[in-house]
N, C-alpha and C. Protein backbone atom coordinates (compact mmCIF):
# COMPACT_ATOMS: atom_id res chain seq x y z
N UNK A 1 7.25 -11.94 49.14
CA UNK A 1 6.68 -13.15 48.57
C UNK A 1 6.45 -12.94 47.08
N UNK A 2 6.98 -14.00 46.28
CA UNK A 2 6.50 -13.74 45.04
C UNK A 2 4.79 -14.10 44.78
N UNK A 3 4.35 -13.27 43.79
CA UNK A 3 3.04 -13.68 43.16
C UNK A 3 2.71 -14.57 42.08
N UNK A 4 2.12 -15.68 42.03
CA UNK A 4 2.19 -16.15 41.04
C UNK A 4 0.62 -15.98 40.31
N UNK A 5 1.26 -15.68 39.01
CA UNK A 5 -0.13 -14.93 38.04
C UNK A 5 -0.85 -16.16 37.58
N UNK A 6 -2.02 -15.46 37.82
CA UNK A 6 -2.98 -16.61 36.73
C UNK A 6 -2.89 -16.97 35.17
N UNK A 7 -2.74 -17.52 34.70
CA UNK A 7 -2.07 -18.11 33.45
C UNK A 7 -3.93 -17.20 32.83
N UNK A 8 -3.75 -16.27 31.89
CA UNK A 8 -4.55 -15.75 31.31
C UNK A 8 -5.93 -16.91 30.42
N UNK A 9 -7.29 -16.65 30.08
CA UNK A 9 -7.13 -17.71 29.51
C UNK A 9 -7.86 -16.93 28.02
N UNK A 10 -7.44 -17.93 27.32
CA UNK A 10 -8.05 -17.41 25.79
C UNK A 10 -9.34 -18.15 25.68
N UNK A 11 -10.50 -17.24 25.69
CA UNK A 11 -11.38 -17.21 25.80
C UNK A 11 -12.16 -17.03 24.24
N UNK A 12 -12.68 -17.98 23.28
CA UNK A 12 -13.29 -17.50 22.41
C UNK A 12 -15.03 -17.49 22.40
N UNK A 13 -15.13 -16.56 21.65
CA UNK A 13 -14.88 -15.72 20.60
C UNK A 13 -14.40 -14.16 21.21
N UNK A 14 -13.24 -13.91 20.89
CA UNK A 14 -12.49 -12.93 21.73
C UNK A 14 -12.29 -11.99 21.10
N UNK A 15 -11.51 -10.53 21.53
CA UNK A 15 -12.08 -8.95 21.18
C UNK A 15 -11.45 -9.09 19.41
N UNK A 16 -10.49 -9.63 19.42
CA UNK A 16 -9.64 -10.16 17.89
C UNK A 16 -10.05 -10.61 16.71
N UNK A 17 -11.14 -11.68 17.32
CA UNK A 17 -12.42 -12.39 16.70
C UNK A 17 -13.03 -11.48 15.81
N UNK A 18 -13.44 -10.61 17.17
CA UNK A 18 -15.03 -10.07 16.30
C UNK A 18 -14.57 -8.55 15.62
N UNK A 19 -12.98 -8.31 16.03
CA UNK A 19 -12.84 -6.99 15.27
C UNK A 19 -12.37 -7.73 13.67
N UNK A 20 -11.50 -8.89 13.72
CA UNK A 20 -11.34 -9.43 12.48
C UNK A 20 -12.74 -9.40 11.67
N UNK A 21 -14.02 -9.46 12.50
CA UNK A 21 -15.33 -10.11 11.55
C UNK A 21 -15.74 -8.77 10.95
N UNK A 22 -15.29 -6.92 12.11
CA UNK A 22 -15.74 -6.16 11.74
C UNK A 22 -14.87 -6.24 10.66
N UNK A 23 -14.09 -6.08 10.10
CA UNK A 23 -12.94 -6.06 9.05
C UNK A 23 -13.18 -6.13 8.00
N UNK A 24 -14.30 -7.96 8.18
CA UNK A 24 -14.24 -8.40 6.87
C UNK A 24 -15.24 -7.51 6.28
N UNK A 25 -16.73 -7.27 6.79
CA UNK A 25 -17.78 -6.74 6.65
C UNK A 25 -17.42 -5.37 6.13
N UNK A 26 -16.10 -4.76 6.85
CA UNK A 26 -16.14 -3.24 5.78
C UNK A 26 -15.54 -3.87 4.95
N UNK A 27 -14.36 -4.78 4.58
CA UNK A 27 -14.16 -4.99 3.22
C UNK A 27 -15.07 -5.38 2.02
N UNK A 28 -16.14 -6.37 2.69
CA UNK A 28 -16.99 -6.49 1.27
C UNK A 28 -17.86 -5.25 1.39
N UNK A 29 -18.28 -4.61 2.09
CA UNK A 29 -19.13 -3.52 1.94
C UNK A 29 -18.44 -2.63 0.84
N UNK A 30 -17.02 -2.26 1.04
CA UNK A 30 -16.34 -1.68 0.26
C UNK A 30 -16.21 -2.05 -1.15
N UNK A 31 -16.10 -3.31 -1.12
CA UNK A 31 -15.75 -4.34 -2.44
C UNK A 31 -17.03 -3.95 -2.89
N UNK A 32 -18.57 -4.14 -2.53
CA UNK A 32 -19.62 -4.63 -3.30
C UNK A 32 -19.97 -2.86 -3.84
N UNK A 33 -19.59 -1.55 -2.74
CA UNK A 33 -19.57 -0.23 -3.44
C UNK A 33 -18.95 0.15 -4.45
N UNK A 34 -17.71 -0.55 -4.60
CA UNK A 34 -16.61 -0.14 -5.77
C UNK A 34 -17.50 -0.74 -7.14
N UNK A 35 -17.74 -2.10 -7.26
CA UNK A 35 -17.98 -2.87 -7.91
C UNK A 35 -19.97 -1.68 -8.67
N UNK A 36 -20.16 -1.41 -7.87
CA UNK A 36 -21.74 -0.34 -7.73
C UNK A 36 -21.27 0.70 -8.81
N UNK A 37 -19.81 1.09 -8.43
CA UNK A 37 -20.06 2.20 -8.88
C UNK A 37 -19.09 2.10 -10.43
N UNK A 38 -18.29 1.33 -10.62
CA UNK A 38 -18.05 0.48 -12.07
C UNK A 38 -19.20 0.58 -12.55
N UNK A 39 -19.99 -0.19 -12.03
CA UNK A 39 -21.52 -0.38 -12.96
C UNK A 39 -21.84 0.80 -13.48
N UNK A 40 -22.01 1.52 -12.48
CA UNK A 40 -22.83 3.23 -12.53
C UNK A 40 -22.05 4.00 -13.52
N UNK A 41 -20.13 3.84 -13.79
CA UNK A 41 -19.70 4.80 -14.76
C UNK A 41 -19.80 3.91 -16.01
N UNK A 42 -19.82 2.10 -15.81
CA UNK A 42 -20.25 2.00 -17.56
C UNK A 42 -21.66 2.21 -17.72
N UNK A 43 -22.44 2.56 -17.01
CA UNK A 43 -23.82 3.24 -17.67
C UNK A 43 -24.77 2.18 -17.56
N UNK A 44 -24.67 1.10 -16.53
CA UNK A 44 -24.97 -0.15 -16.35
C UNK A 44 -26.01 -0.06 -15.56
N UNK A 45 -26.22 0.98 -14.76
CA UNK A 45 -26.96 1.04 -13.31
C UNK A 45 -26.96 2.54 -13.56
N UNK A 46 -28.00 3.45 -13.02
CA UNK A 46 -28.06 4.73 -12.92
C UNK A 46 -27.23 4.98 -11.49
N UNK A 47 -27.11 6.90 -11.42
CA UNK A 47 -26.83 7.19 -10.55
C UNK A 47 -27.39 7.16 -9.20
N UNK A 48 -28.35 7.19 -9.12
CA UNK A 48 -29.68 7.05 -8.13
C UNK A 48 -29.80 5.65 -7.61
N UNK A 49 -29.67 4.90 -8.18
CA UNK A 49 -29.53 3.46 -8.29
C UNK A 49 -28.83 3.00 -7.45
N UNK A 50 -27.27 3.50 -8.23
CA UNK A 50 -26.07 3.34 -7.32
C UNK A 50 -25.94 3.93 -5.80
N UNK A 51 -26.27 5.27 -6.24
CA UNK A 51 -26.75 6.08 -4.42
C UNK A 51 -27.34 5.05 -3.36
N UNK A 52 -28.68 4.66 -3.91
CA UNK A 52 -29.41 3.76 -3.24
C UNK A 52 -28.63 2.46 -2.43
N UNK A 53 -28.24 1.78 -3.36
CA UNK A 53 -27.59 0.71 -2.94
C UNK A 53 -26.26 1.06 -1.73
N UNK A 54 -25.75 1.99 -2.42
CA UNK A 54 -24.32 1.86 -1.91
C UNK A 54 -25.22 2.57 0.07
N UNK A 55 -26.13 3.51 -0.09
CA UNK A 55 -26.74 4.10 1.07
C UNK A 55 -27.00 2.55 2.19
N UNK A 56 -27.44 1.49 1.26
CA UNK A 56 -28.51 0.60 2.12
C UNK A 56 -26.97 -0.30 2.60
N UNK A 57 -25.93 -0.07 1.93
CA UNK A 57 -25.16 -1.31 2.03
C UNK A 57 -23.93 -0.59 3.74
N UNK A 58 -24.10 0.89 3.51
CA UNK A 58 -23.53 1.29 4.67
C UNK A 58 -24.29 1.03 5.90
N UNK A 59 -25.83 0.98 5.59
CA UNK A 59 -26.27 1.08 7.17
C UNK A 59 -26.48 -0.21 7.11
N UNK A 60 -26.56 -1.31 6.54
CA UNK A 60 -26.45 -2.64 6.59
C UNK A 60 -24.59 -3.01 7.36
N UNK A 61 -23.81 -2.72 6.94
CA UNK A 61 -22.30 -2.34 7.43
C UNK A 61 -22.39 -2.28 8.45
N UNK A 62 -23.18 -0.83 9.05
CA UNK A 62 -22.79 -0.02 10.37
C UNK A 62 -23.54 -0.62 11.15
N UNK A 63 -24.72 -1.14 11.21
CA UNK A 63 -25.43 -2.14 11.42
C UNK A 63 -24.69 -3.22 12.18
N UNK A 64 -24.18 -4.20 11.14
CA UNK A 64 -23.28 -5.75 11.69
C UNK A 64 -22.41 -5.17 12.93
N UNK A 65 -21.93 -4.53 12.60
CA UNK A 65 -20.62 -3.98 13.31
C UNK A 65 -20.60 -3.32 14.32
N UNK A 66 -21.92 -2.85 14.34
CA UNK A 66 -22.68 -2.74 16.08
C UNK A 66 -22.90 -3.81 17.05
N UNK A 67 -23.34 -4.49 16.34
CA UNK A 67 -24.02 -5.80 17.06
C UNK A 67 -22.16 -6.51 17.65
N UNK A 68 -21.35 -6.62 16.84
CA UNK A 68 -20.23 -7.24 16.47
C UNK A 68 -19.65 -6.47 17.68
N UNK A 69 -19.84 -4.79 17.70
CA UNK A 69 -19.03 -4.40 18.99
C UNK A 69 -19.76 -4.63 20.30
N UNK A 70 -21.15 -5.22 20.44
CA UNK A 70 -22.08 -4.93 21.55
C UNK A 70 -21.23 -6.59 21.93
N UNK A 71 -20.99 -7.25 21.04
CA UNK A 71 -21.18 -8.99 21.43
C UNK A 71 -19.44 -8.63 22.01
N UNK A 72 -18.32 -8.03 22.24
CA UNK A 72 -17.25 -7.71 22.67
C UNK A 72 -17.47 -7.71 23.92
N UNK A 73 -18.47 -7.48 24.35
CA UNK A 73 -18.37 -6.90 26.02
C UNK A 73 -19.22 -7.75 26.93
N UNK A 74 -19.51 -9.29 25.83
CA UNK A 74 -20.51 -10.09 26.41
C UNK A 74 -19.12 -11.43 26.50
């Protein structure tokens, strides 16, 4: 007997979704560190400064992107 398959269904917000959203979030995280540390070599922002920020902007990052992988399995 043949089987006939259940026509899959696309279900949003789906695993594609939210890895695209992790994506974007390291890109500006990345973007807003680069941009930190421009500042920091024209002498714009100290080093410490820059440390700081760029520190708060990863666990702000790693952060979203938790939540982003927890909401995958919901």
């Amino acid at each position: 007997m043949n089987k006939i398959k259940k026509p899959e269904i696309n279900s949003f917000p789906n695993n594609e979704f939210w890895d695209s959203l992790e994506r974007i979030v390291n890109g500006l995280s990345n973007l807003i560190k680069n941009i930190i540390s421009a500042l920091n070599k024209l002498g714009i922002i100290s080093y410490d400064l820059s440390f700081k920020i760029k520190m708060i902007l990863s666990g702000i990052a790693s952060a979203i992107c938790v939540i982003f992988d927890k909401q995958k399995k919901y």
